[in-house]
PDB file of N, CA and C in Angstrom:
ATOM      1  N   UNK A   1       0.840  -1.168   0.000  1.00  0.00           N
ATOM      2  CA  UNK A   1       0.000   0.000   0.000  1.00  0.00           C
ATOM      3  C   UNK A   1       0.890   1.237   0.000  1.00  0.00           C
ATOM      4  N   UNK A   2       0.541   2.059  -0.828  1.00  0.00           N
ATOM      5  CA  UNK A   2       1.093   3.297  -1.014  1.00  0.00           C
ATOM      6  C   UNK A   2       1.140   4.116   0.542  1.00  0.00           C
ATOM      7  N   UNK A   3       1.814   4.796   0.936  1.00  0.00           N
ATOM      8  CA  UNK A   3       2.147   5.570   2.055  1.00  0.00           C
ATOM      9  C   UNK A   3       2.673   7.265   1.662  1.00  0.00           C
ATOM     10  N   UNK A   4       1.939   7.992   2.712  1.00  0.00           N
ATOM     11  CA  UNK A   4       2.368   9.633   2.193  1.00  0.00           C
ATOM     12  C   UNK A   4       1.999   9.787   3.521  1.00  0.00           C
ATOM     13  N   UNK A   5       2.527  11.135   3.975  1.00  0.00           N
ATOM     14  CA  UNK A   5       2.033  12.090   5.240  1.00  0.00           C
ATOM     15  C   UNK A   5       1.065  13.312   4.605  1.00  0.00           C
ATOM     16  N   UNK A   6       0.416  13.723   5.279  1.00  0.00           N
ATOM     17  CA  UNK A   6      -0.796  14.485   5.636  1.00  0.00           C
ATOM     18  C   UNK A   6      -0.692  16.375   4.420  1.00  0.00           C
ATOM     19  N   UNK A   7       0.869  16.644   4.825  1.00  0.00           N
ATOM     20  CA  UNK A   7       1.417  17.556   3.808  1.00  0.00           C
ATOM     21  C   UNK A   7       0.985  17.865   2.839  1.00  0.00           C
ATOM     22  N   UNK A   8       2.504  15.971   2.690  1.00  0.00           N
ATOM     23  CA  UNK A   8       2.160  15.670   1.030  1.00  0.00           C
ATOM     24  C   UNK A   8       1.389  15.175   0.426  1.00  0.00           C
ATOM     25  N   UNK A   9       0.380  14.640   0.415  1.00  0.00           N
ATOM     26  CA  UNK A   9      -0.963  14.621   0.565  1.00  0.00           C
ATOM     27  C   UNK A   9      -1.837  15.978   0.083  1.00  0.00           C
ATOM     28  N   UNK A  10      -1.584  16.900   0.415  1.00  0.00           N
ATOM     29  CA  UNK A  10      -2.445  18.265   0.421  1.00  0.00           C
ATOM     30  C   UNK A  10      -1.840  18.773  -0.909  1.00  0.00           C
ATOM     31  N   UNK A  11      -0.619  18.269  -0.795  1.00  0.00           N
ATOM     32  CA  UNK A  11       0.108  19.362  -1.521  1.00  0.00           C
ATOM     33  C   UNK A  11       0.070  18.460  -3.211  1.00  0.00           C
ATOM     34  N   UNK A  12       0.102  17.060  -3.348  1.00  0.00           N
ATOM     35  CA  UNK A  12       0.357  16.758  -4.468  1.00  0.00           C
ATOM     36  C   UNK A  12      -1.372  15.406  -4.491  1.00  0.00           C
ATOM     37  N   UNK A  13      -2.415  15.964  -3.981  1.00  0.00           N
ATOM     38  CA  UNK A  13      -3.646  15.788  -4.143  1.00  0.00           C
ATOM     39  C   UNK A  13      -4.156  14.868  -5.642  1.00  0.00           C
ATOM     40  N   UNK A  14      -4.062  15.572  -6.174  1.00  0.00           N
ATOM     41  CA  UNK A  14      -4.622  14.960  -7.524  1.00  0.00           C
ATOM     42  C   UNK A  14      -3.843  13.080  -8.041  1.00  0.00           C
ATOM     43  N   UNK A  15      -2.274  13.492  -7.826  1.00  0.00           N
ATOM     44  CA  UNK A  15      -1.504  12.477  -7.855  1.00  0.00           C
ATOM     45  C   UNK A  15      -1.909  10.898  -7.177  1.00  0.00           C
ATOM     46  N   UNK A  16      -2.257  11.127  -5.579  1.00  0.00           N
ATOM     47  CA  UNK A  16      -2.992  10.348  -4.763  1.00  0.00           C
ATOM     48  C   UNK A  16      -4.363  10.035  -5.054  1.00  0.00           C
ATOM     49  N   UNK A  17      -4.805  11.120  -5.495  1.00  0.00           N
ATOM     50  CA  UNK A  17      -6.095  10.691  -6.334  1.00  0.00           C
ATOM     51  C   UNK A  17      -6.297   9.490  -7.032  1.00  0.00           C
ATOM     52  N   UNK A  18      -5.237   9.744  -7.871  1.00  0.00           N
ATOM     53  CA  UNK A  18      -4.628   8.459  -9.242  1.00  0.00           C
ATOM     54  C   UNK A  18      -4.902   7.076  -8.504  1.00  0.00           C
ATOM     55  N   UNK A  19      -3.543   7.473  -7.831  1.00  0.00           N
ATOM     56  CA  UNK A  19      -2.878   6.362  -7.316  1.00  0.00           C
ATOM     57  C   UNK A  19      -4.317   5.539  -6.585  1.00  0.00           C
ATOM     58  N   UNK A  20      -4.812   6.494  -5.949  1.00  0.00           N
ATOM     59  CA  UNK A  20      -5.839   5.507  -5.160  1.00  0.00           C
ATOM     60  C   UNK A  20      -6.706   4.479  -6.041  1.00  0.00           C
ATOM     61  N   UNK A  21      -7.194   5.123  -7.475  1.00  0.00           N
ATOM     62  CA  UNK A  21      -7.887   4.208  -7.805  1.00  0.00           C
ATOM     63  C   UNK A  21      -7.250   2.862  -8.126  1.00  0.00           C
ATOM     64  N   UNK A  22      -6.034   3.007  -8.553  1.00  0.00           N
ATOM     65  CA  UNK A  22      -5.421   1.867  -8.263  1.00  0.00           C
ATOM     66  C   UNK A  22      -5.097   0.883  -7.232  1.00  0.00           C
ATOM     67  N   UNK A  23      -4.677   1.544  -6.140  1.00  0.00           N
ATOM     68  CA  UNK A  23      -4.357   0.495  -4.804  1.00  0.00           C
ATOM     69  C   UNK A  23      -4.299   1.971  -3.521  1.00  0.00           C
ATOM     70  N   UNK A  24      -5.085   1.190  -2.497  1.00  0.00           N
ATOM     71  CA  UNK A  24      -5.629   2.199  -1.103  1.00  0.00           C
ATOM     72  C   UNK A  24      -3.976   3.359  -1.027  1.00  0.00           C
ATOM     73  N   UNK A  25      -4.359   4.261  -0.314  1.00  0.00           N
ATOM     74  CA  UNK A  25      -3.261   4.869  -0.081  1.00  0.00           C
ATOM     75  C   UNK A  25      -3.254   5.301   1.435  1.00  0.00           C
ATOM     76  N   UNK A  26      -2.231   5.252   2.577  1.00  0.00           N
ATOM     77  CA  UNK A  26      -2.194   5.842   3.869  1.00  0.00           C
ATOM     78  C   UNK A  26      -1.772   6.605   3.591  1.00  0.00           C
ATOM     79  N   UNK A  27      -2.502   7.596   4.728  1.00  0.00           N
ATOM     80  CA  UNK A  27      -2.262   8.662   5.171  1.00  0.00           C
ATOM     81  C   UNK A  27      -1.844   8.920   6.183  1.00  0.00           C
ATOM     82  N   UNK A  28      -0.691   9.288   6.765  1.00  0.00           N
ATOM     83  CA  UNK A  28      -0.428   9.318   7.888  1.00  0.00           C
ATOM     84  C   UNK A  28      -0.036  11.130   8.382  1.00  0.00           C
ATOM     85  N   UNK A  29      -0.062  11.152   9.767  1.00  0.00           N
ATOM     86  CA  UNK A  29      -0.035  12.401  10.144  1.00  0.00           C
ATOM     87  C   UNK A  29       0.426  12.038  11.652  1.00  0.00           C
ATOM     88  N   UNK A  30       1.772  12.975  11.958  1.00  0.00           N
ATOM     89  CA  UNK A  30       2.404  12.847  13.274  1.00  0.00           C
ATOM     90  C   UNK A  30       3.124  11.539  13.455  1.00  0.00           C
ATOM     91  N   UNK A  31       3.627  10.779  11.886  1.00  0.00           N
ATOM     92  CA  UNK A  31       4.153   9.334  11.499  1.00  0.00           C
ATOM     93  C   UNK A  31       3.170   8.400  12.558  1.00  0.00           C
ATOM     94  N   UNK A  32       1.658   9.341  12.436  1.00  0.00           N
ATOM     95  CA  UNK A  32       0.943   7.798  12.641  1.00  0.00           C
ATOM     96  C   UNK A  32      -0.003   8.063  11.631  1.00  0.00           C
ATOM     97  N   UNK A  33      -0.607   6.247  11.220  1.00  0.00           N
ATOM     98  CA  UNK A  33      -1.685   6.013  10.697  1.00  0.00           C
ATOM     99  C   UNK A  33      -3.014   6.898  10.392  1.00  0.00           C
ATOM    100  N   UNK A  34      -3.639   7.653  10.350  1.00  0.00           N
ATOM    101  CA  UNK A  34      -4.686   8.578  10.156  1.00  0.00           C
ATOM    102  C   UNK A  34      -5.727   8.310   9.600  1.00  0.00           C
ATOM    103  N   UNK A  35      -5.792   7.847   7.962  1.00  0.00           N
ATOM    104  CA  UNK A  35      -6.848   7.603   6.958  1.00  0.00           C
ATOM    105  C   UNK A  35      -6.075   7.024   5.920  1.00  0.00           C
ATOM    106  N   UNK A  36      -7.208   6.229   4.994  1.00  0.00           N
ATOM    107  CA  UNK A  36      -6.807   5.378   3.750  1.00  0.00           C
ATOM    108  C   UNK A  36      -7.805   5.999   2.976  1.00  0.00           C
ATOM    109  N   UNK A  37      -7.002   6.322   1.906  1.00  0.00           N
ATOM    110  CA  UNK A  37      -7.555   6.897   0.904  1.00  0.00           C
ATOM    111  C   UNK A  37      -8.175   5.768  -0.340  1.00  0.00           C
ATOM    112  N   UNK A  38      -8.993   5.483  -0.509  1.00  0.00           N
ATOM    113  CA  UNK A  38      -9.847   4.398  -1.899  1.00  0.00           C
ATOM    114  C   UNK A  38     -10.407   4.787  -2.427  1.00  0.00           C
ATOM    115  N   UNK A  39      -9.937   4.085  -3.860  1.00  0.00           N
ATOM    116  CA  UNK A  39     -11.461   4.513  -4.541  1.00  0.00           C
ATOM    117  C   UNK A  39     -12.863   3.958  -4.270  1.00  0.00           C
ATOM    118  N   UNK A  40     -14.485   4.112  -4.890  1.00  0.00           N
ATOM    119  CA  UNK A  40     -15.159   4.245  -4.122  1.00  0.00           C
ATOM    120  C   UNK A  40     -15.545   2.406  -4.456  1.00  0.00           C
ATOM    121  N   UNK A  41     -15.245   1.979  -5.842  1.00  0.00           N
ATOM    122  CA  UNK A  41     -15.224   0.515  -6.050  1.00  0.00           C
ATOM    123  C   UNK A  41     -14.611  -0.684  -5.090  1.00  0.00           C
ATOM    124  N   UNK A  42     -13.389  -0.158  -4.827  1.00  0.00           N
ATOM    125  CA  UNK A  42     -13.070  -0.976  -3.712  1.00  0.00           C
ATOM    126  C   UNK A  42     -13.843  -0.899  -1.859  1.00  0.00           C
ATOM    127  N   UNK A  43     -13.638   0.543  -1.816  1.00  0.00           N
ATOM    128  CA  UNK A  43     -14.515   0.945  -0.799  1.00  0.00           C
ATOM    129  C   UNK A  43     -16.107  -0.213  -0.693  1.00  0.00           C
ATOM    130  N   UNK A  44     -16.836  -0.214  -1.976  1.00  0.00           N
ATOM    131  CA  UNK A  44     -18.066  -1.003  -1.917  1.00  0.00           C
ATOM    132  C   UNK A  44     -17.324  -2.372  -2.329  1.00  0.00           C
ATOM    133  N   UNK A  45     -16.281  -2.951  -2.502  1.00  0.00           N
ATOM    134  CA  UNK A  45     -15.896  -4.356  -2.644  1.00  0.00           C
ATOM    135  C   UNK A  45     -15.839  -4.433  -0.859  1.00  0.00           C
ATOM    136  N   UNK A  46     -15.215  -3.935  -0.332  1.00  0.00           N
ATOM    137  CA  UNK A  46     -15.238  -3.901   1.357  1.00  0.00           C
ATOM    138  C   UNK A  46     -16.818  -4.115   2.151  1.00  0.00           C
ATOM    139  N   UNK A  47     -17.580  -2.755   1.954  1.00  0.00           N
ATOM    140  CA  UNK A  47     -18.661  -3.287   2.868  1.00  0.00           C
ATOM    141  C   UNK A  47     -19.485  -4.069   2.435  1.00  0.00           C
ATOM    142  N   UNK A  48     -19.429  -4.864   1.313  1.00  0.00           N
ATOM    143  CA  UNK A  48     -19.664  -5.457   0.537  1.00  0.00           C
ATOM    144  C   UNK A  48     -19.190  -7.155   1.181  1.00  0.00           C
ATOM    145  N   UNK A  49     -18.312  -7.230   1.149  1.00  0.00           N
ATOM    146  CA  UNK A  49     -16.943  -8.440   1.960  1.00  0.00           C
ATOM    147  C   UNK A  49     -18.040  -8.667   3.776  1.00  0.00           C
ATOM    148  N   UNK A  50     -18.118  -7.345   4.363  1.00  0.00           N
ATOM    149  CA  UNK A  50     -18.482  -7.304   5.377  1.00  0.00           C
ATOM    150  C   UNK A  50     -19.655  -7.632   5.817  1.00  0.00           C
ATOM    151  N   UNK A  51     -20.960  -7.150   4.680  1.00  0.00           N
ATOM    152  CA  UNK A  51     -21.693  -8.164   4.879  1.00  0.00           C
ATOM    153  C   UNK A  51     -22.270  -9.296   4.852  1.00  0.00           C
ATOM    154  N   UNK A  52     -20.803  -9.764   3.990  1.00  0.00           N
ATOM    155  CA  UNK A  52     -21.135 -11.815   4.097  1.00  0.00           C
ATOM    156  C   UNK A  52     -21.099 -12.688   4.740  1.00  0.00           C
ATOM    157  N   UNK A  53     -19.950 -11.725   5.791  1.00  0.00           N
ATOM    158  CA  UNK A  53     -19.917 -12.197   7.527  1.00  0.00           C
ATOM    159  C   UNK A  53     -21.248 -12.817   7.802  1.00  0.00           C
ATOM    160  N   UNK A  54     -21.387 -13.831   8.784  1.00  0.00           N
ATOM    161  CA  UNK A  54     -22.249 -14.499   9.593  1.00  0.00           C
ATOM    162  C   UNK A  54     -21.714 -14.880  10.540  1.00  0.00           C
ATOM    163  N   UNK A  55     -23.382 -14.403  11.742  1.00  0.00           N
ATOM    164  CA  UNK A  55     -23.044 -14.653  12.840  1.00  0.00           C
ATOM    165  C   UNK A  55     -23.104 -15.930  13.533  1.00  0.00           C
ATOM    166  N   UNK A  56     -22.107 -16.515  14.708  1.00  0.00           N
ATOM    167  CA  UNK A  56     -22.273 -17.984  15.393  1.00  0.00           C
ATOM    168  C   UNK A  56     -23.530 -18.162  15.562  1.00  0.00           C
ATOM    169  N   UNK A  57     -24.144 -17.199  16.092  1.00  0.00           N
ATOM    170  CA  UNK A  57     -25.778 -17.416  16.410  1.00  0.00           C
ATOM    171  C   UNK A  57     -26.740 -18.210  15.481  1.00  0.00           C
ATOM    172  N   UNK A  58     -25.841 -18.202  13.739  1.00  0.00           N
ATOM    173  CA  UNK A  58     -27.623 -17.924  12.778  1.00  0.00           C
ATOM    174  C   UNK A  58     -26.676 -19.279  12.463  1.00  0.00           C
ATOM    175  N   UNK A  59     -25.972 -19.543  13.254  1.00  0.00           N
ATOM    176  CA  UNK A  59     -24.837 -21.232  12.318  1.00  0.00           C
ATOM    177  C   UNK A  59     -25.918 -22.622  11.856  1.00  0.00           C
ATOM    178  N   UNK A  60     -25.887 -23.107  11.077  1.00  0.00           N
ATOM    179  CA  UNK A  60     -26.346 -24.302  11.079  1.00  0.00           C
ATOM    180  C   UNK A  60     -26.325 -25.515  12.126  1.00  0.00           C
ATOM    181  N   UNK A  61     -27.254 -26.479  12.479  1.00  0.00           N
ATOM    182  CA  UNK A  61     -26.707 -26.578  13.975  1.00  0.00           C
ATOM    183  C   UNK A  61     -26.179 -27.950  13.395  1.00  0.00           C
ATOM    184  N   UNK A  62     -25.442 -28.459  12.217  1.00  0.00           N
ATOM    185  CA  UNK A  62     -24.560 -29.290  11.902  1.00  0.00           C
ATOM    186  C   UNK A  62     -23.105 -29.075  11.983  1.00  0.00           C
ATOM    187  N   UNK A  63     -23.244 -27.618  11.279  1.00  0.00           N
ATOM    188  CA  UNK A  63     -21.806 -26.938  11.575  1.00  0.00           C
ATOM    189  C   UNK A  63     -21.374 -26.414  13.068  1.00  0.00           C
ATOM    190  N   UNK A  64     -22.788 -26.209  14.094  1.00  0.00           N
ATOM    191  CA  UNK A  64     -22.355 -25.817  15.421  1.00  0.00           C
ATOM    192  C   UNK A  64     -21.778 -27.257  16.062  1.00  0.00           C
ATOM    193  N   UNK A  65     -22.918 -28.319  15.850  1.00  0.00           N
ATOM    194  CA  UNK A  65     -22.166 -30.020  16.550  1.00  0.00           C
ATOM    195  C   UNK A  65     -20.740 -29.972  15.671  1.00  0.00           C
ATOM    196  N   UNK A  66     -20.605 -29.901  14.723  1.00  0.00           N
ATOM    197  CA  UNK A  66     -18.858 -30.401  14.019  1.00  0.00           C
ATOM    198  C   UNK A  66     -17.933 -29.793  14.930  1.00  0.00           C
ATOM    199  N   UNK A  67     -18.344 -28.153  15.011  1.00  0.00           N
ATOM    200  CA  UNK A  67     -17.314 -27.385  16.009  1.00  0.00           C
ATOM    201  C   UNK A  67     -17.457 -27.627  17.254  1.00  0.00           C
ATOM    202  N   UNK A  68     -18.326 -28.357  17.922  1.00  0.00           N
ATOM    203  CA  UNK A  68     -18.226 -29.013  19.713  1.00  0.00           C
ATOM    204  C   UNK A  68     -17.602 -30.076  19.098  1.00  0.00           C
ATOM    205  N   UNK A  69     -17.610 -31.386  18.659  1.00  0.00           N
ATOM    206  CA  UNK A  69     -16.917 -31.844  18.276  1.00  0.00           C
ATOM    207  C   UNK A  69     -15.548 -32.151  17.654  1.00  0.00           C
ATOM    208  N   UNK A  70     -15.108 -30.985  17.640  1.00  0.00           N
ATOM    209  CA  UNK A  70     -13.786 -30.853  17.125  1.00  0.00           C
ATOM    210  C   UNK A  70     -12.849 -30.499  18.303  1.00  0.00           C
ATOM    211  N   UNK A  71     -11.450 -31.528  17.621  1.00  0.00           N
ATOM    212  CA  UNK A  71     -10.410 -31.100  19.026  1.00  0.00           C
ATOM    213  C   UNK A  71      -8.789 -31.069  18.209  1.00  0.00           C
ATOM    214  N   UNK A  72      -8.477 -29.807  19.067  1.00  0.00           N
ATOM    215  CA  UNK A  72      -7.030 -29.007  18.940  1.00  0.00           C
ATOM    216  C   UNK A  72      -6.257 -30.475  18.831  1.00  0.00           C
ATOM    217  N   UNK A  73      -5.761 -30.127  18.254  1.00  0.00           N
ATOM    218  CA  UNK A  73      -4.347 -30.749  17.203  1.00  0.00           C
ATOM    219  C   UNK A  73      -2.958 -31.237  18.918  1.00  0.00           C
ATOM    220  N   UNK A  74      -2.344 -32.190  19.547  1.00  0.00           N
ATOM    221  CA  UNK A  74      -2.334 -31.692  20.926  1.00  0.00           C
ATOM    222  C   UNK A  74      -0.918 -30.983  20.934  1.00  0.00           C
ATOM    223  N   UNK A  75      -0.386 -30.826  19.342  1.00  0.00           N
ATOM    224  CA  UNK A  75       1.130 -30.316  19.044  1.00  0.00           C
ATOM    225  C   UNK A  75       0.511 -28.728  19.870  1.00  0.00           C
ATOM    226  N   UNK A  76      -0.404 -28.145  19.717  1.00  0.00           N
ATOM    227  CA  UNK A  76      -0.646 -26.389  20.091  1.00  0.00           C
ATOM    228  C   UNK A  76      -1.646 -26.753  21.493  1.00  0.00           C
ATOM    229  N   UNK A  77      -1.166 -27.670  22.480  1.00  0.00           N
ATOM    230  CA  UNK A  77      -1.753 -28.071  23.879  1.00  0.00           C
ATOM    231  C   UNK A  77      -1.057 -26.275  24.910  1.00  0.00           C
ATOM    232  N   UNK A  78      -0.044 -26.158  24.412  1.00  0.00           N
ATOM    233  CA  UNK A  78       0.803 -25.093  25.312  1.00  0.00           C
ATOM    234  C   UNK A  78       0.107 -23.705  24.894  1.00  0.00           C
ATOM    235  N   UNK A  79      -0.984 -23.824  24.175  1.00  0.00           N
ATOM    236  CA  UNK A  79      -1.530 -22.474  23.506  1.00  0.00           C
ATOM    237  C   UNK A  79      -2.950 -22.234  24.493  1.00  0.00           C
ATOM    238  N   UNK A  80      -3.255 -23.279  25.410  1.00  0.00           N
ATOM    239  CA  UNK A  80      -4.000 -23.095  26.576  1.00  0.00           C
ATOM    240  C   UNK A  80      -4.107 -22.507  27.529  1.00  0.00           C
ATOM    241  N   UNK A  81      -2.435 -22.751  28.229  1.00  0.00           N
ATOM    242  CA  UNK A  81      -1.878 -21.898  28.999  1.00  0.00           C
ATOM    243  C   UNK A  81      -2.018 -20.247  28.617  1.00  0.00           C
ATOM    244  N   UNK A  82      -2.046 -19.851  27.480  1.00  0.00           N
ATOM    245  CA  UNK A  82      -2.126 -18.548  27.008  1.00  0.00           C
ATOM    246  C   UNK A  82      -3.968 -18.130  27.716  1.00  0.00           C
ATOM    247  N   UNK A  83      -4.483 -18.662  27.612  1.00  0.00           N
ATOM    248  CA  UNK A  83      -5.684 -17.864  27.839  1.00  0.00           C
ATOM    249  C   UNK A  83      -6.432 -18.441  29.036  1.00  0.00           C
ATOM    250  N   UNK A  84      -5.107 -18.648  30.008  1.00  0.00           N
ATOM    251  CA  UNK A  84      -5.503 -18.764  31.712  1.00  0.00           C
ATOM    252  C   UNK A  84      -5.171 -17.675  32.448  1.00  0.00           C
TER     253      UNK A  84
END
């Protein structure tokens, strides 16, 4: 992803313009993160992506028994300890 500060950005506008429709661009300000600049196609490929998400709640209750049924691999047993 393309990267610029807040400036240059202001100052060479149209350029980032470009660029965005091609691939997102950061913006950063105070060398932090700020905003991503997109065009508006990808922008709707995104909330688009987001609402295909589904929730555990609406799961099939074949796919909810497979996942009670299912068990960790016991090579990642020490990855337990992490969330005591």
């Amino acid at each position: 992803m393309a990267q610029t500060t807040a400036l240059e950005f202001q100052r060479k506008f149209g350029e980032f313009q470009h660029q965005a429709q091609r691939e997102p661009v950061e913006i950063t300000r105070h060398g932090r993160r700020e905003f991503i600049l997109m065009s508006a196609e990808h922008y709707d490929w995104l909330k688009a992506a987001a609402q295909r998400t589904h929730k555990t709640a609406d799961a099939l209750s074949v796919v909810i028994d497979a996942i009670e049924r299912a068990e960790m691999d016991p090579v990642h047993a020490p990855l337990d300890e992490l969330l005591k």
